[in-house]
C-alpha atoms as a PDB file:
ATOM      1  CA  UNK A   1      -1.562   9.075  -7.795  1.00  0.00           C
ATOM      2  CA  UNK A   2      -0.605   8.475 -11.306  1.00  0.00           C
ATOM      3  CA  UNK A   3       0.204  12.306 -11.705  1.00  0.00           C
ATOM      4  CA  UNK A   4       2.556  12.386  -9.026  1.00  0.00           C
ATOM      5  CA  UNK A   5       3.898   8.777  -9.361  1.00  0.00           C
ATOM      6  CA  UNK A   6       4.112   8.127 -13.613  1.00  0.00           C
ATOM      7  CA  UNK A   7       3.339   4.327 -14.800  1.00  0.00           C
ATOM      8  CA  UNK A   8       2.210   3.594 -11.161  1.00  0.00           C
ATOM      9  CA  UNK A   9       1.765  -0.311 -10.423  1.00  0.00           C
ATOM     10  CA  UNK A  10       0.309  -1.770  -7.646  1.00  0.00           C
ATOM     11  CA  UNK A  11       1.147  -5.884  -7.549  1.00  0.00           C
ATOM     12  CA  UNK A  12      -0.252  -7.930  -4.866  1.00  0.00           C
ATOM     13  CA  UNK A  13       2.471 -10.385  -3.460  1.00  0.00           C
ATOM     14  CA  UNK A  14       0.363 -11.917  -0.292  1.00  0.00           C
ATOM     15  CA  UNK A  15      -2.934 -12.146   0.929  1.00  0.00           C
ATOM     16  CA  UNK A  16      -3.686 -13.779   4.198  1.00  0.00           C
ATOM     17  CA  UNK A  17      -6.812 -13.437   6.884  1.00  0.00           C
ATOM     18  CA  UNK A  18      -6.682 -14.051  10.458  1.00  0.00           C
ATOM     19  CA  UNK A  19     -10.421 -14.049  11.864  1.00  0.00           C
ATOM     20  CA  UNK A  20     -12.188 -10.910  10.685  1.00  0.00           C
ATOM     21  CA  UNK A  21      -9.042  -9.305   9.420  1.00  0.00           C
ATOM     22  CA  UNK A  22      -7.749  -9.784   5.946  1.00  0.00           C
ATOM     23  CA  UNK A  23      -4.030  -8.733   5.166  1.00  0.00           C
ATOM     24  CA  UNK A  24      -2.902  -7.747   2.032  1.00  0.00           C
ATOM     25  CA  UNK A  25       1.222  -7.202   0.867  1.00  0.00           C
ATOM     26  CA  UNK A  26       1.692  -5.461  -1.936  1.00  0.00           C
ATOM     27  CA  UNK A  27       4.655  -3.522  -3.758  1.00  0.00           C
ATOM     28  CA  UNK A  28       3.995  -0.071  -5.212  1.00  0.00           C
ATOM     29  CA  UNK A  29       5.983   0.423  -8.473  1.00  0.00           C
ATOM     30  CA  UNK A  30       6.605   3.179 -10.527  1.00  0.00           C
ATOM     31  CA  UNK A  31       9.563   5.647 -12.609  1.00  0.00           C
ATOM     32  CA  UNK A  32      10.935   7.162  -8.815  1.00  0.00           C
ATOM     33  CA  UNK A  33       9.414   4.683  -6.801  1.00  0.00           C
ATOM     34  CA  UNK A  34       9.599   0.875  -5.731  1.00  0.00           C
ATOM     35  CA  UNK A  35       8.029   0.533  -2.153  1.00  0.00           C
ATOM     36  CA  UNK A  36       6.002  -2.506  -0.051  1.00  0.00           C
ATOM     37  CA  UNK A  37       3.292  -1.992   1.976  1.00  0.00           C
ATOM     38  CA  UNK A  38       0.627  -3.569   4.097  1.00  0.00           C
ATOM     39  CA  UNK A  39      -2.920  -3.404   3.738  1.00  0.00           C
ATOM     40  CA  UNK A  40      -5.404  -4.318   6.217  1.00  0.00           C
ATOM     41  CA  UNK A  41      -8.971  -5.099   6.198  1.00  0.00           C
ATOM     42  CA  UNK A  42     -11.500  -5.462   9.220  1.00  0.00           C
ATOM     43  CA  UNK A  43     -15.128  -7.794   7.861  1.00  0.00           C
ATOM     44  CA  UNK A  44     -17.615  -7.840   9.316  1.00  0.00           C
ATOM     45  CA  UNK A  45     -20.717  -9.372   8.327  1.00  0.00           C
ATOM     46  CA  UNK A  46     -19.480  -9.242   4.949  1.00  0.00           C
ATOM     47  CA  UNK A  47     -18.525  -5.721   4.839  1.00  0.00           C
ATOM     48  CA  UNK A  48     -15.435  -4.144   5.097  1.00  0.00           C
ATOM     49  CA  UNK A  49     -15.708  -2.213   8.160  1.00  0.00           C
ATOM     50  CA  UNK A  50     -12.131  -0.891   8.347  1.00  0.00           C
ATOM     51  CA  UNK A  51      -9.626  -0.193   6.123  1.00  0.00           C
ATOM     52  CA  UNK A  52      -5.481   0.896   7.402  1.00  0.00           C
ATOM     53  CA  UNK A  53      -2.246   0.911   5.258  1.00  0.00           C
ATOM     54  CA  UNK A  54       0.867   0.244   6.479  1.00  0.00           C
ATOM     55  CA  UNK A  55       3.719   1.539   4.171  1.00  0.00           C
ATOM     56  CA  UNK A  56       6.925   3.031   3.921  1.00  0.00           C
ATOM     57  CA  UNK A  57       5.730   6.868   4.469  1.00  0.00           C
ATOM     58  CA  UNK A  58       9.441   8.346   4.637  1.00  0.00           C
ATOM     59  CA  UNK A  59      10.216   6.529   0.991  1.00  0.00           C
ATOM     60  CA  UNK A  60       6.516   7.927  -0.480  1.00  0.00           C
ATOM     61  CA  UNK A  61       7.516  11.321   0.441  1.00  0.00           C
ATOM     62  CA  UNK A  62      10.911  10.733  -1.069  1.00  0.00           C
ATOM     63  CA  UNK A  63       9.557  10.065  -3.935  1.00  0.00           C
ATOM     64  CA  UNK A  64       7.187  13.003  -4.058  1.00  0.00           C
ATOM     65  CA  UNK A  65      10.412  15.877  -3.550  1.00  0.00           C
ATOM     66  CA  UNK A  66       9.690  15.748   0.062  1.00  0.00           C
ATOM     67  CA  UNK A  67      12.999  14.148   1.286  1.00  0.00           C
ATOM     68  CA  UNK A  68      16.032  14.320   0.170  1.00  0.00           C
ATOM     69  CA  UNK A  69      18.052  11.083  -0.038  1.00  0.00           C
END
């Protein structure tokens, strides 16, 4: 990550939970890249049993020469 993205950042702006699930917003920041994303968390019995990210996939691969803009 910090290869491909230089002075990578990851800030967390929200965290909320909703039963088991636990939602975290973030914003990825970095020299070609300033994104938000989602990540959520399934616990159970005090384990994280799931794990899924939600993010802006088309602006990620932008930034990594994928996609031109």
């Amino acid at each position: 990550m910090l290869v491909r993205f230089p002075n990578f950042d990851l800030e967390i702006l929200n965290v909320s939970s909703d039963g088991d699930h636990v939602y975290v917003h973030v914003r990825y920041t970095a020299e070609n890249l300033d994104s938000e994303s989602i990540h959520m968390f399934v616990v159970e019995d005090e384990l994280e049993t799931e794990f899924h990210i939600f993010d802006d996939s088309q602006k990620i691969a932008a930034a990594l020469g994928g996609l031109q803009n």
